[in-house]
Protein backbone atom coordinates (compact mmCIF):
# COMPACT_ATOMS: atom_id res chain seq x y z
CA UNK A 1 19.77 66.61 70.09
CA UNK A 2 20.93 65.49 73.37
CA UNK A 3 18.80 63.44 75.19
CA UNK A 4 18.34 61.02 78.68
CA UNK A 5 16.38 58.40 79.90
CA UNK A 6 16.27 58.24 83.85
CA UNK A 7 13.61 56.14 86.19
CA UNK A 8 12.95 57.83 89.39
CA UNK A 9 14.50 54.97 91.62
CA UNK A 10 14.16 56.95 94.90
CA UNK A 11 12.24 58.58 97.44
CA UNK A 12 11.16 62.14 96.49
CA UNK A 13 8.75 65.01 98.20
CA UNK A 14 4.83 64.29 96.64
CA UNK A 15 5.27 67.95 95.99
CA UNK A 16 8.22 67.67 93.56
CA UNK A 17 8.23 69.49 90.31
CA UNK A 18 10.01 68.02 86.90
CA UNK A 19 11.76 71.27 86.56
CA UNK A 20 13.36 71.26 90.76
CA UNK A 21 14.08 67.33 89.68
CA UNK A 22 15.97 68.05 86.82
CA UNK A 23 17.75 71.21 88.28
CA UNK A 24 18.38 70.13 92.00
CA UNK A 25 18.25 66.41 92.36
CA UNK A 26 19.48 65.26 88.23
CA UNK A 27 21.35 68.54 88.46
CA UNK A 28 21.22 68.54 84.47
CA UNK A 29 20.97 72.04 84.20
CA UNK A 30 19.50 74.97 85.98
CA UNK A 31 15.49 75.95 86.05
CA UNK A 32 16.39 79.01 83.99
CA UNK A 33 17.82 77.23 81.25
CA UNK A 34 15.05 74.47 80.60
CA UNK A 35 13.65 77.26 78.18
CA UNK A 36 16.66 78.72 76.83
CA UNK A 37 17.60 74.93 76.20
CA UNK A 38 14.08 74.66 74.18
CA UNK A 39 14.03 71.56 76.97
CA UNK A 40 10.85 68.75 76.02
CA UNK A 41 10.05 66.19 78.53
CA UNK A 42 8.13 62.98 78.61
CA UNK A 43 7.15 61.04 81.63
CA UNK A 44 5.98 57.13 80.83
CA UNK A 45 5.41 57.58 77.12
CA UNK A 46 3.74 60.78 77.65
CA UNK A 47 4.43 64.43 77.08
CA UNK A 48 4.31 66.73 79.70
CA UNK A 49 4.92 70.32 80.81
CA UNK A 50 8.02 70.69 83.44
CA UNK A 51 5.39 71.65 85.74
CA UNK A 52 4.45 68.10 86.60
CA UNK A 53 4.69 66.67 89.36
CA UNK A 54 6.84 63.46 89.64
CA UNK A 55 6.72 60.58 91.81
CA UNK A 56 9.00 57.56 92.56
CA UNK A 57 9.27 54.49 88.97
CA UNK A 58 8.32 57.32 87.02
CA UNK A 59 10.22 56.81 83.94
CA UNK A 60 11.83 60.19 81.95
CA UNK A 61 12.65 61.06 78.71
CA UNK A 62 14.61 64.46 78.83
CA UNK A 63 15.53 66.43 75.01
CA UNK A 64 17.24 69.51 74.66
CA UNK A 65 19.11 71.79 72.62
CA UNK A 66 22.72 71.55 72.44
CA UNK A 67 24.57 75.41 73.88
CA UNK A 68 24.30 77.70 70.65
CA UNK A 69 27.72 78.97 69.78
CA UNK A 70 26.86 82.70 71.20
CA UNK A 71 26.99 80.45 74.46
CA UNK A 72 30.44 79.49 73.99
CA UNK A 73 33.20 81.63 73.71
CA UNK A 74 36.18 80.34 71.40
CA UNK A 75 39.46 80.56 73.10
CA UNK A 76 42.98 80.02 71.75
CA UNK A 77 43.16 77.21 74.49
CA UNK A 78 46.85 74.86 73.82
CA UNK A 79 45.42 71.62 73.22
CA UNK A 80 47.63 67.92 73.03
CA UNK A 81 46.24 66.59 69.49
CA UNK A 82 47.17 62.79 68.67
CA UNK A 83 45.42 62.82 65.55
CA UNK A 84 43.25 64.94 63.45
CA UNK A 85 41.40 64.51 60.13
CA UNK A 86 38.34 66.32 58.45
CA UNK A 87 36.21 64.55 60.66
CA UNK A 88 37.26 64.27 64.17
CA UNK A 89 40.54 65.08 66.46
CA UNK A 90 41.61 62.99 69.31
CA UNK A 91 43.41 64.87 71.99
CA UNK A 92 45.01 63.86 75.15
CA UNK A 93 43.46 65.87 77.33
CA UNK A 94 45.48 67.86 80.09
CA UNK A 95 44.39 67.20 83.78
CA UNK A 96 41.94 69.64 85.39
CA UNK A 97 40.31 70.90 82.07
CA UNK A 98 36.89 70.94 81.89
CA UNK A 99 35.55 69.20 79.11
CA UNK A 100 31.98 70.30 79.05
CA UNK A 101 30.95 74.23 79.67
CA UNK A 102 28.41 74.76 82.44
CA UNK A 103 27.86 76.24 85.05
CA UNK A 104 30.56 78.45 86.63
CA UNK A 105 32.73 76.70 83.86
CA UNK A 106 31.96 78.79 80.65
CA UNK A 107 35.71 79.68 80.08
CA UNK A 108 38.59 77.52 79.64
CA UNK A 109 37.23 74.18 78.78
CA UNK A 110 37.82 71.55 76.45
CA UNK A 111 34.84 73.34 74.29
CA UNK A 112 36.02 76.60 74.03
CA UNK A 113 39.41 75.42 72.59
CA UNK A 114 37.20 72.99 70.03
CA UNK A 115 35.35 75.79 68.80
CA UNK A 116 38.04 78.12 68.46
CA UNK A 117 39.89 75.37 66.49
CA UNK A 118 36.66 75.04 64.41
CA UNK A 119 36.38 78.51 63.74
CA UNK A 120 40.21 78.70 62.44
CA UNK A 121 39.18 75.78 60.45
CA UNK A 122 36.72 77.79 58.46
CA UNK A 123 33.63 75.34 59.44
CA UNK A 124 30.36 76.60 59.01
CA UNK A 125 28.24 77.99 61.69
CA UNK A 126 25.67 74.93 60.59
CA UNK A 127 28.34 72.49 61.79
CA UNK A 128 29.45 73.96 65.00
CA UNK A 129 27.53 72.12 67.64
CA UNK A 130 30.37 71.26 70.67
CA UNK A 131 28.40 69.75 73.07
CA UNK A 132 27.78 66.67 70.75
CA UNK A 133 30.86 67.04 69.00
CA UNK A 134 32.64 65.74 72.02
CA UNK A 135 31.54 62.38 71.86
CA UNK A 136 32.37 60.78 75.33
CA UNK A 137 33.36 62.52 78.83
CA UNK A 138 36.26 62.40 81.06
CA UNK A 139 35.73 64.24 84.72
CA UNK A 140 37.94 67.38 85.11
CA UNK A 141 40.53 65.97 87.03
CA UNK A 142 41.13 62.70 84.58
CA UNK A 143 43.63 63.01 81.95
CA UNK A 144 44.19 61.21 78.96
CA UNK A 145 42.45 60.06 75.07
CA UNK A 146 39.30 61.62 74.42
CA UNK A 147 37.76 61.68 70.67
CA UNK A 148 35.67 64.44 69.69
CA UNK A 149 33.36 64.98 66.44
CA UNK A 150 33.73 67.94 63.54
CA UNK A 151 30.46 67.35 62.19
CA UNK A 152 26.53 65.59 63.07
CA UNK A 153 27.56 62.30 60.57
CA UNK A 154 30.87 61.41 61.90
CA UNK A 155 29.46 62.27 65.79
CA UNK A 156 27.05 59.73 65.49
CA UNK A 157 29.23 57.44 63.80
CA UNK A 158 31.71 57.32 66.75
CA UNK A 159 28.67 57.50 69.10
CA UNK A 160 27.14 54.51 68.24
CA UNK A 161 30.23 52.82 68.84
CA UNK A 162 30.62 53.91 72.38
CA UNK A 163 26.56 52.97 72.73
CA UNK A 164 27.45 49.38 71.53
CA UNK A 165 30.29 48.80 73.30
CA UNK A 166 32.26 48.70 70.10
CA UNK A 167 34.24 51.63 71.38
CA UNK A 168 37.53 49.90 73.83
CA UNK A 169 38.84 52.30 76.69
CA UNK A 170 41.86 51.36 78.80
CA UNK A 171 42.96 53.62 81.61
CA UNK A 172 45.89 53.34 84.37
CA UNK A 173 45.56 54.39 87.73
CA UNK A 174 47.47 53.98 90.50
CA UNK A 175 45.07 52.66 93.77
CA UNK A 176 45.73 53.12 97.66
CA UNK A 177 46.54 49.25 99.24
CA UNK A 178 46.76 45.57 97.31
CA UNK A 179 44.04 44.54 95.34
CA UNK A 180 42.97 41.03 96.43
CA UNK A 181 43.12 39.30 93.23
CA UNK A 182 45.27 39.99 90.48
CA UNK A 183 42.85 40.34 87.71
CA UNK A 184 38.97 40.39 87.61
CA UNK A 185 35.73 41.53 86.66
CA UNK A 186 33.44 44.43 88.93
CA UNK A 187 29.72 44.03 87.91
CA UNK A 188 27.73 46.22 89.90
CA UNK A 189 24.70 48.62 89.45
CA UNK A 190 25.24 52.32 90.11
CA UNK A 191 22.95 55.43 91.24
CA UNK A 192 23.05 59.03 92.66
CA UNK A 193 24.72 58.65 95.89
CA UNK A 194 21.27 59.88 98.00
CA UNK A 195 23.53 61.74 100.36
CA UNK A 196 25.07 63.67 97.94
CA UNK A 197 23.07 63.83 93.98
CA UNK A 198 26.46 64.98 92.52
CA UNK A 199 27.95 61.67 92.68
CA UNK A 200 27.44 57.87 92.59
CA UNK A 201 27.71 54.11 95.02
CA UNK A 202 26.82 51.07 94.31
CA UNK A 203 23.52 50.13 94.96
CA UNK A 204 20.95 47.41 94.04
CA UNK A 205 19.57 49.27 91.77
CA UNK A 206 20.17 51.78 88.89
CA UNK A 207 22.54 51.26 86.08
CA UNK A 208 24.63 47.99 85.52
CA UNK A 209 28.16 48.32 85.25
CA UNK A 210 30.81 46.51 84.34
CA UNK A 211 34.49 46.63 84.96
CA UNK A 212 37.60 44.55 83.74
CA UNK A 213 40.54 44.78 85.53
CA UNK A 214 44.79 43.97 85.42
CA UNK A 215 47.34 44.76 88.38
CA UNK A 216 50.88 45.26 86.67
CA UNK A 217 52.58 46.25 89.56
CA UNK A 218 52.83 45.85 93.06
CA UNK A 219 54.11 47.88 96.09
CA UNK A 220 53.87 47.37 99.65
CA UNK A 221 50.71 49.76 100.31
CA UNK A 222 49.70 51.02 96.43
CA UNK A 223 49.62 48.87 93.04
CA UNK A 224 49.49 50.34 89.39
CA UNK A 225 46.09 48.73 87.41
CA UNK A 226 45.32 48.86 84.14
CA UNK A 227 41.07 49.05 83.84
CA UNK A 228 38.76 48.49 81.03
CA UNK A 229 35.53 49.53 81.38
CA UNK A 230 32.84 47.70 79.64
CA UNK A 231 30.03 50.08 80.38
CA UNK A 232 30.63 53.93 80.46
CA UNK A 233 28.54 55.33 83.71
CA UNK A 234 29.36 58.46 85.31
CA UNK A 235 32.88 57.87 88.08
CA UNK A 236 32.17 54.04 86.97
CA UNK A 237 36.22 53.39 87.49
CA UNK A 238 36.36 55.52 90.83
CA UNK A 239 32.90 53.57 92.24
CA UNK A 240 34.15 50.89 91.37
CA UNK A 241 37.91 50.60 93.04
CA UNK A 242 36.75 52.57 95.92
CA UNK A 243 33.70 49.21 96.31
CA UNK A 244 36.78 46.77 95.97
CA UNK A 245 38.09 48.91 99.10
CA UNK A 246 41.21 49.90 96.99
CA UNK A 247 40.14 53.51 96.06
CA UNK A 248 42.34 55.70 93.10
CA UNK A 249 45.41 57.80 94.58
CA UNK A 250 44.42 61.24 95.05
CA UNK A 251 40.37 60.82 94.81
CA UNK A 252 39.28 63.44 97.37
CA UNK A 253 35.35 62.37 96.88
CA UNK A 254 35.68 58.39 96.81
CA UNK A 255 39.29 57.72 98.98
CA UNK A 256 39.99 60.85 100.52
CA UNK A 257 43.87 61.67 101.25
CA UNK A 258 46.57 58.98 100.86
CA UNK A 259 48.90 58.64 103.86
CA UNK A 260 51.96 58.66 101.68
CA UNK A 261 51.22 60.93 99.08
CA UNK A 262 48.08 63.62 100.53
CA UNK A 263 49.59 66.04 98.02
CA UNK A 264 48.35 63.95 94.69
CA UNK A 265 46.17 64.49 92.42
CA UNK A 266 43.65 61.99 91.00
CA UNK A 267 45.56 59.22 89.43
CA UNK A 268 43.68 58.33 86.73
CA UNK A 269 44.55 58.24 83.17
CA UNK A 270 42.88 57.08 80.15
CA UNK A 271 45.88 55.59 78.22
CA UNK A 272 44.75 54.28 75.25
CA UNK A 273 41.04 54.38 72.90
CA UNK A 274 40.28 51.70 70.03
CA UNK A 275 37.64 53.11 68.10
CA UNK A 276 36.66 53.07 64.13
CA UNK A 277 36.89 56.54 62.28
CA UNK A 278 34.46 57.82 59.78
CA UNK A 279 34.50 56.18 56.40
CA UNK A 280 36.97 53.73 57.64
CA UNK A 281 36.50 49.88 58.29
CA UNK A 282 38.95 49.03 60.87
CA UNK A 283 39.38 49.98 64.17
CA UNK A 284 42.45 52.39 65.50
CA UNK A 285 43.88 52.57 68.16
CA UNK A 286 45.25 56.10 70.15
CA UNK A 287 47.14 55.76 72.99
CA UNK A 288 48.55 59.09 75.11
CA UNK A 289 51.71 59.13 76.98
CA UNK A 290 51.88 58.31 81.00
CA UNK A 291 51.68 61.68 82.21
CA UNK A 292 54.56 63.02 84.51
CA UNK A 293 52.63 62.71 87.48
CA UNK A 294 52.42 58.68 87.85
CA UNK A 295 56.19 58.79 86.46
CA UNK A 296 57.02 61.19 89.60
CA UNK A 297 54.60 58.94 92.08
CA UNK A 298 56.12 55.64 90.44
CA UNK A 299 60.01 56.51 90.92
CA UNK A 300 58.82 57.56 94.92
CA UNK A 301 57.07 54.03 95.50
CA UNK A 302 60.19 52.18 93.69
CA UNK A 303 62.68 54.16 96.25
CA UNK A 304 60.41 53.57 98.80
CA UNK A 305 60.39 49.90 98.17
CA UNK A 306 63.71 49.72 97.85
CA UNK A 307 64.64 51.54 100.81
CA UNK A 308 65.44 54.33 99.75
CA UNK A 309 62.47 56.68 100.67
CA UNK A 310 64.39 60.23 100.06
């Protein structure tokens, strides 16, 4: 049963229901769907009906019911897998697949392919349950290792990892202008950006996270870094560059268009995940090739560099 746990940190109306918080400002899922989702709430300790009314340090304790599979539709979707077992897959995802389905995104995600692959796998309708089979997230336009879950056992297994920080993520990315120190640490606490609830700044308040970073290679205007993220918040890595004033190649919400390349996409990639599988004792470790796009954007800066711009 997915669940959250969110304190109101901000101003909000006096008139505010739970249900128009959780829809419009959380943007979790729609009104409509808090039933069909068999959605429970509790506000400090307490439950409550999602007619409430909610006020500012209130804390929240959201349940709901993952989609039923009549909610997604299986597709023969192509999928990259590393590695697959009875248990889990690991795929490198492609860039600009949805993992999650949602809204306006019920076709063609990361989910549909799953279940399809489920289906063909003869697993029982009791274990199909995608939207906590996929154990971790990666935003649409972010390619790379992602793990997801064949059954409720091993999904908490590799959960809990990824709860205790057990779980070791390393992405590339290639980020606009020099980065003032070679290697480092970002600690910083996040929140909804109050201009816009979709995405997140740094603030003095929220959730703490915490980002290690490597540059391995420099240009004139653009260096390639390697990032490890300690904590796993929502656009941590693209908060987080764009605060050091070096935002990610390609980011149209958090660096806008780069001068030399305004045709790229988001360079981000999440190259390699260390995790333990079910009913194993030591860790693995998955790794997915450097997609063609940073090869491409790589040989252009090197020519460039060199001289040799065309």
């Amino acid at each position: 049963m997915p669940e959250i746990s969110h304190v109101i940190n901000e101003q909000i109306p006096p008139d505010l229901r739970l249900d128009r918080y959780v829809s419009e400002i959380l943007r979790l899922f729609s009104r409509s769907q808090i039933k069909a989702r068999n959605a429970r709430a509790k506000v400090n300790g307490k439950d409550v009906k999602f007619s409430r009314f909610v006020k500012r340090n209130d804390v929240l304790e959201l349940f709901w019911d993952d989609f039923s599979p009549e909610y997604i539709i299986p597709q023969p979707i192509p999928l990259e897998i590393i590695y697959e077992d009875e248990r889990c897959v690991v795929i490198s995802k492609a860039q600009g697949m949805v993992v999650h389905p949602g809204a306006g995104n019920r076709q063609g995600t990361m989910a549909n392919a799953l279940y399809f692959r489920m289906m063909n796998r003869n697993l029982s309708d009791d274990n199909i349950n995608l939207r906590s089979g996929i154990v971790h997230r990666l935003d649409k336009e972010t390619s790379g290792v992602i793990i997801a879950a064949y059954d409720e056992e091993a999904h908490a297994f590799l959960a809990h990892q990824f709860k205790t920080r057990r779980a070791r993520k390393t992405y590339i990315a290639i980020v606009q202008g020099v980065l003032k120190e070679r290697t480092g640490r970002i600690e910083t606490f996040l929140s909804r950006d109050p201009k816009d609830r979709r995405y997140f700044s740094v603030s003095s308040a929220g959730k703490k996270a915490v980002t290690f970073y490597k540059t391995v290679k420099i240009w004139k205007n653009h260096c390639l870094v390697l990032l490890r993220p300690k904590t796993g918040r929502t656009h941590q890595l693209r908060v987080h560059l764009k605060y050091l004033g070096n935002p990610i190649m390609g980011d149209p919400v958090y660096g806008g268009k780069d001068k030399i390349f305004p045709e790229a996409n988001l360079m981000l990639h999440s190259r390699r995940l260390e995790i333990t599988l079910p009913g194993e004792s030591q860790a693995r470790v998955f790794s997915s090739a450097v997609p063609q796009r940073f090869i491409e954007i790589i040989k252009k800066l090197d020519r460039l560099e060199s001289g040799n711009g065309n």
